[in-house]
Protein backbone atom coordinates (compact mmCIF):
# COMPACT_ATOMS: atom_id res chain seq x y z
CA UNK A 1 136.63 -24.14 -227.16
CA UNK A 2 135.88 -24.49 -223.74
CA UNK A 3 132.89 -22.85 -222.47
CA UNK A 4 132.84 -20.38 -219.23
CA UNK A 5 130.62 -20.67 -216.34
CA UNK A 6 130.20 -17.17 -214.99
CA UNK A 7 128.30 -17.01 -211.36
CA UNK A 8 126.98 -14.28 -210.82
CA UNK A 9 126.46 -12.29 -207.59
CA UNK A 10 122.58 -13.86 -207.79
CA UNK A 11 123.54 -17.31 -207.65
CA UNK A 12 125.60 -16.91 -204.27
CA UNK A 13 122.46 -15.05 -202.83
CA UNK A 14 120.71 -17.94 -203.52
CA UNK A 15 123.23 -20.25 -202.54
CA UNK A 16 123.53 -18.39 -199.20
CA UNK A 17 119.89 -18.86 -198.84
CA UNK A 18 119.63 -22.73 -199.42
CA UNK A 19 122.06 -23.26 -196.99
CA UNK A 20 120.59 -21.14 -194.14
CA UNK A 21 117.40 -22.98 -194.86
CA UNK A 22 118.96 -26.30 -194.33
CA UNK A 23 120.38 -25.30 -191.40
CA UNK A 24 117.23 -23.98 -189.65
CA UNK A 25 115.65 -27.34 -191.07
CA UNK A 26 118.32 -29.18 -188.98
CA UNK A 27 117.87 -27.26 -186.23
CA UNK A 28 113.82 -27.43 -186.41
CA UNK A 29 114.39 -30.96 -186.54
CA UNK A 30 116.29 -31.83 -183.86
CA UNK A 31 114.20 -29.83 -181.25
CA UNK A 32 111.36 -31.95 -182.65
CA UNK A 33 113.27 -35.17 -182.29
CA UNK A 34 114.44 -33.92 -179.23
CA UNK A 35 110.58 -32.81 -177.86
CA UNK A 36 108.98 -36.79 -179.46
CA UNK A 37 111.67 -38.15 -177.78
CA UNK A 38 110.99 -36.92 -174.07
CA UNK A 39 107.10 -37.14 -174.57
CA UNK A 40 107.97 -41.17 -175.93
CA UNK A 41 109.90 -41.44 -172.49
CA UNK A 42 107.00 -40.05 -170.47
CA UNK A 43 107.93 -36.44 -169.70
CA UNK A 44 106.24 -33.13 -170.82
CA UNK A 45 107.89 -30.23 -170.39
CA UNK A 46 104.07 -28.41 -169.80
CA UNK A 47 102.99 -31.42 -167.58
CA UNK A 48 106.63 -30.66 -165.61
CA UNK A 49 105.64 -26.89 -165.20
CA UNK A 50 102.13 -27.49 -164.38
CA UNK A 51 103.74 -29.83 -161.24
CA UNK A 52 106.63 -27.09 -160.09
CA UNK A 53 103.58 -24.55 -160.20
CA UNK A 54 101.55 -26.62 -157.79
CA UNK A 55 103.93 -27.37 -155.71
CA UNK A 56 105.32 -24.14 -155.09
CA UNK A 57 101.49 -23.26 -154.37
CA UNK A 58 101.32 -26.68 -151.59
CA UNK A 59 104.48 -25.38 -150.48
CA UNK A 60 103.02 -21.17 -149.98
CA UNK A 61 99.96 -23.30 -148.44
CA UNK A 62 101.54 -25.50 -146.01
CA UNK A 63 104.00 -23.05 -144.91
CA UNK A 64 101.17 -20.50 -144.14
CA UNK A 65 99.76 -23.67 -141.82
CA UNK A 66 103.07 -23.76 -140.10
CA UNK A 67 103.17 -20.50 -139.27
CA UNK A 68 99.40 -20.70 -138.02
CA UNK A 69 100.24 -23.96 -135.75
CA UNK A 70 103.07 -22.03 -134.24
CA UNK A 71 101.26 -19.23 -133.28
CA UNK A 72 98.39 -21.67 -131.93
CA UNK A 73 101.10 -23.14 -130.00
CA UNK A 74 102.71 -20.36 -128.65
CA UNK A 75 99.25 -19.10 -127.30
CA UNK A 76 98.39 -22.51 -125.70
CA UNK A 77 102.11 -22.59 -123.62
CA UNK A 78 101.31 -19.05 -122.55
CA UNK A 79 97.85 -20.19 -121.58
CA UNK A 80 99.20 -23.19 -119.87
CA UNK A 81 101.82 -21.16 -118.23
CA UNK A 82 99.33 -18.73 -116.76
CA UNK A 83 96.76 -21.40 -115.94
CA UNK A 84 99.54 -23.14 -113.75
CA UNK A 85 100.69 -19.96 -112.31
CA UNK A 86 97.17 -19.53 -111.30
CA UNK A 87 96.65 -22.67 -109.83
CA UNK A 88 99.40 -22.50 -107.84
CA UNK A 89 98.31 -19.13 -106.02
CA UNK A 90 94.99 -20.93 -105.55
CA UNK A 91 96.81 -23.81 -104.04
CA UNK A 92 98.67 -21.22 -101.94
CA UNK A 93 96.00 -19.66 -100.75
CA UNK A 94 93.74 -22.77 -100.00
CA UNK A 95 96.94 -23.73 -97.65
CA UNK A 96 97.25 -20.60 -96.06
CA UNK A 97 93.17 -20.52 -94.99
CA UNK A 98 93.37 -24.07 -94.13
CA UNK A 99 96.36 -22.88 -91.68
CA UNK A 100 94.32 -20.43 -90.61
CA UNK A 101 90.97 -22.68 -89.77
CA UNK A 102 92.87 -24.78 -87.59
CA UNK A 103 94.57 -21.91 -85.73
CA UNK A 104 91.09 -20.46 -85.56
CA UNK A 105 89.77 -23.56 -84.32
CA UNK A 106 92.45 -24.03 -81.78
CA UNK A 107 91.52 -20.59 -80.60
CA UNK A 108 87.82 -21.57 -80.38
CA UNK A 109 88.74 -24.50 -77.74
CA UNK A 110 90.83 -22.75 -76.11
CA UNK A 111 88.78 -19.76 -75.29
CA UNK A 112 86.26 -22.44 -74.40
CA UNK A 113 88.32 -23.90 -72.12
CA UNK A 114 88.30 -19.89 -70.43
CA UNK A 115 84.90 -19.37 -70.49
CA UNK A 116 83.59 -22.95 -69.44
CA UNK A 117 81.36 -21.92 -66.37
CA UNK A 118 81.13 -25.86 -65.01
CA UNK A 119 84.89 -25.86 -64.30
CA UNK A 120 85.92 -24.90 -60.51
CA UNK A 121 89.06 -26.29 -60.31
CA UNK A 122 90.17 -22.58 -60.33
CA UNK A 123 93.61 -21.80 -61.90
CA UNK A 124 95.67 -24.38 -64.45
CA UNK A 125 97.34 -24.54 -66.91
CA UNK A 126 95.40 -24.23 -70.34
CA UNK A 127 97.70 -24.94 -72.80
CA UNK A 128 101.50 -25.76 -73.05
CA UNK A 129 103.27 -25.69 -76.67
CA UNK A 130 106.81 -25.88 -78.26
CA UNK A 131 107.93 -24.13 -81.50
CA UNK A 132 110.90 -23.88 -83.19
CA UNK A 133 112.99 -20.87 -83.01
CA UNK A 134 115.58 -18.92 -85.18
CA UNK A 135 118.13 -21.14 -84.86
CA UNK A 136 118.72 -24.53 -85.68
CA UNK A 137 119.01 -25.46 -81.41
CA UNK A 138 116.57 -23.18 -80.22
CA UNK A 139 113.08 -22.71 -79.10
CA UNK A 140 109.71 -20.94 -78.00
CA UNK A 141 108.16 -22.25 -74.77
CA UNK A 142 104.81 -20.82 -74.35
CA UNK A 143 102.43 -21.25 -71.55
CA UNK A 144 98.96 -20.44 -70.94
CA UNK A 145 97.35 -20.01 -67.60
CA UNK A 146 93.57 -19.68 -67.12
CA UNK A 147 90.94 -19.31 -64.48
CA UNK A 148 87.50 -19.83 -64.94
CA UNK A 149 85.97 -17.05 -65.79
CA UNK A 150 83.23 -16.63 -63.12
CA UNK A 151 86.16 -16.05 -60.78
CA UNK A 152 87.03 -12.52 -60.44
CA UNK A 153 90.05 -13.43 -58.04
CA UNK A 154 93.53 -11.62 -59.17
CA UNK A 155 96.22 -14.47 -58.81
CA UNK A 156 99.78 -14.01 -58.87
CA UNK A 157 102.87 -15.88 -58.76
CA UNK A 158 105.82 -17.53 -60.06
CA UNK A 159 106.32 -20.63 -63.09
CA UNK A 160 108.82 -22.62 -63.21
CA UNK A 161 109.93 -24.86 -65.81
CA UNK A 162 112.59 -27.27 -66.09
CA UNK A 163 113.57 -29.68 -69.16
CA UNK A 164 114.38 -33.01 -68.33
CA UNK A 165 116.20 -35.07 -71.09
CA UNK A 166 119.90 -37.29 -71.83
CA UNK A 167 123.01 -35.89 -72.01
CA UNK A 168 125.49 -38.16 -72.72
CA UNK A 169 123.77 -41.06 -72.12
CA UNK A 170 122.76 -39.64 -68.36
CA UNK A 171 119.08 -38.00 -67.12
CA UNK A 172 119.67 -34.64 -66.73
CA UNK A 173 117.53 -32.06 -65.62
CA UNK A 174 118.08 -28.26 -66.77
CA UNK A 175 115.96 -25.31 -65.01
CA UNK A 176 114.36 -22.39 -67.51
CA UNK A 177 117.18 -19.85 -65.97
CA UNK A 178 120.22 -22.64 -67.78
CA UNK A 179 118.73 -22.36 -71.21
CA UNK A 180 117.71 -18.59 -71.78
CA UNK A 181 120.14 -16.60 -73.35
CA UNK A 182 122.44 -14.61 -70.92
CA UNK A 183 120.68 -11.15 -70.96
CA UNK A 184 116.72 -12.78 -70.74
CA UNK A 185 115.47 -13.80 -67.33
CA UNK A 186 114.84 -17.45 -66.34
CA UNK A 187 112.00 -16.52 -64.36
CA UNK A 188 108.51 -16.57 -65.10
CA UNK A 189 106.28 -14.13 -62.89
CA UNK A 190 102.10 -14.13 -64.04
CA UNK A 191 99.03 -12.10 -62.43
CA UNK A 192 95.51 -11.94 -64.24
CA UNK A 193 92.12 -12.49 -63.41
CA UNK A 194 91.30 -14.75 -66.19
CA UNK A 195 94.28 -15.58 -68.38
CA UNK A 196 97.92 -14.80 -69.64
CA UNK A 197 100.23 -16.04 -72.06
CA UNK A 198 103.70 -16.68 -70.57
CA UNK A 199 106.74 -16.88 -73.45
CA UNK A 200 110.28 -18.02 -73.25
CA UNK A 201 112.98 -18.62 -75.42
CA UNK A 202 115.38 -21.33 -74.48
CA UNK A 203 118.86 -22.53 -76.46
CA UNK A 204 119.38 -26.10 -75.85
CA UNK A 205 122.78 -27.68 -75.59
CA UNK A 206 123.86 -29.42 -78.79
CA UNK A 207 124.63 -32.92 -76.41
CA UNK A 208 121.21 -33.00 -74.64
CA UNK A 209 118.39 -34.55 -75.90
CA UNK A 210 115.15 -32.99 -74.40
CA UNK A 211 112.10 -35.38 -73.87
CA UNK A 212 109.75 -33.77 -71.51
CA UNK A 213 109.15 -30.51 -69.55
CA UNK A 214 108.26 -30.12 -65.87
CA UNK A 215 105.46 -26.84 -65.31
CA UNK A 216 105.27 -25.79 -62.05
CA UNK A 217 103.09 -23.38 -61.29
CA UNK A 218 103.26 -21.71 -57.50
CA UNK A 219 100.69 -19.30 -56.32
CA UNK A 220 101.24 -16.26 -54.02
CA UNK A 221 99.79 -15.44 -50.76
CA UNK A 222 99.38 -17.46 -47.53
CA UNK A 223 97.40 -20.29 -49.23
CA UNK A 224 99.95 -21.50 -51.52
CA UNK A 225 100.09 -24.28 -53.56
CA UNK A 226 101.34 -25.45 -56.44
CA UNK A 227 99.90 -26.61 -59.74
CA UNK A 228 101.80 -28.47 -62.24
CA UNK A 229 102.10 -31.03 -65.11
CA UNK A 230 104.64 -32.60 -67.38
CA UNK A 231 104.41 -32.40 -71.22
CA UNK A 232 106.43 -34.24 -73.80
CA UNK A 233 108.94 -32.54 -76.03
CA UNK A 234 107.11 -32.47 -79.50
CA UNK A 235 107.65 -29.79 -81.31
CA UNK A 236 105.14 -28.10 -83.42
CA UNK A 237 105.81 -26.37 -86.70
CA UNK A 238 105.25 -22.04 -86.73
């Protein structure tokens, strides 16, 4: 007679069991193995954490430092821009008085020349000067004519000028009343005591070449005579 194994409903509880335990056991074991082996190849996991934690902390650090440098920067072009800006009005304005010391000293010398009490040579010509004009062939002729001043004497009269230059290859000589513009006068008239500025604007032909200009200056009254004086054709800037 062959005997019966009954299993009861304990035994596959059990049997359940067991196996879920060697499972877990497998499982428990192979993170182990898995954990030795990385720390026997030289990594920990911690170690690895610890590093991505410091340098995400480097990385909040130096980008903080970036951002400082970049404001630093910005304020040092800004200052640079307005220090330049500044020392160009400086320059400006050191250029500008400069300009205006010599004029001022040109003034000086030639109010000296006025005033100077040991010159009798009576009325002459003080000062003679050529400036550019508006356009590219024109010009400012001015002339100054003095007297000394101890000499209270009106005098009166007429100027004359006349450019002498090349056209074409040939001397030419233009008068004052060929080079003003069609509604100014080519003549010069003058009466003072002491001085008077005489101006004239002249156009000059695009095929003549001025190089000098004849002043003559002729006085009214019975006594007449005649001062005068050539000047070379340099023109001055302003």
């Amino acid at each position: 007679m062959n005997p019966k194994v009954v299993v009861t409903s304990q035994s596959e509880q059990f049997r359940y069991i067991l196996w879920a335990g060697i499972a877990g056991l497998v499982i428990v074991t192979g993170l182990i193995s898995y954990e030795v082996g990385q720390n026997r190849a030289g990594f920990s996991r911690i170690d690895a954490q610890e590093n991505v934690t410091r340098l995400e902390s480097e990385n909040s650090d130096l980008v903080k430092e970036n951002k400082k440098l970049s404001e630093h920067i910005a304020v040092l072009e800004t200052s640079v821009k307005v220090d330049r800006e500044a020392y160009r009005k400086v320059e400006n304005q050191l250029v500008d008085l400069q300009s205006r010391i010599l004029e001022q000293q040109e003034n000086i010398e030639f109010y000296k020349g006025i005033v100077n009490e040991n010159d009798g040579t009576g009325l002459r010509i003080q000062d003679f000067r050529i400036s550019q004009g508006l356009g590219e062939r024109e010009f400012d002729l001015r002339l100054v004519l003095a007297q000394a001043f101890r000499s209270t004497k009106l005098v009166s009269g007429q100027v004359e000028m006349v450019v002498e230059g090349l056209q074409e290859g040939e001397p030419v000589r233009l008068a004052l009343q060929d080079l003003v513009s069609n509604d100014a006068s080519g003549k010069l008239g003058y009466s003072f005591r002491y001085f008077q500025d005489l101006k004239a604007e002249v156009v000059i032909p695009p095929d003549f070449v001025p190089e000098r200009v004849h002043v003559i200056v002729r006085f009214k009254g019975k006594n007449s005579k005649t001062v005068e004086d050539f000047f070379v054709w340099n023109v001055k800037s302003g």
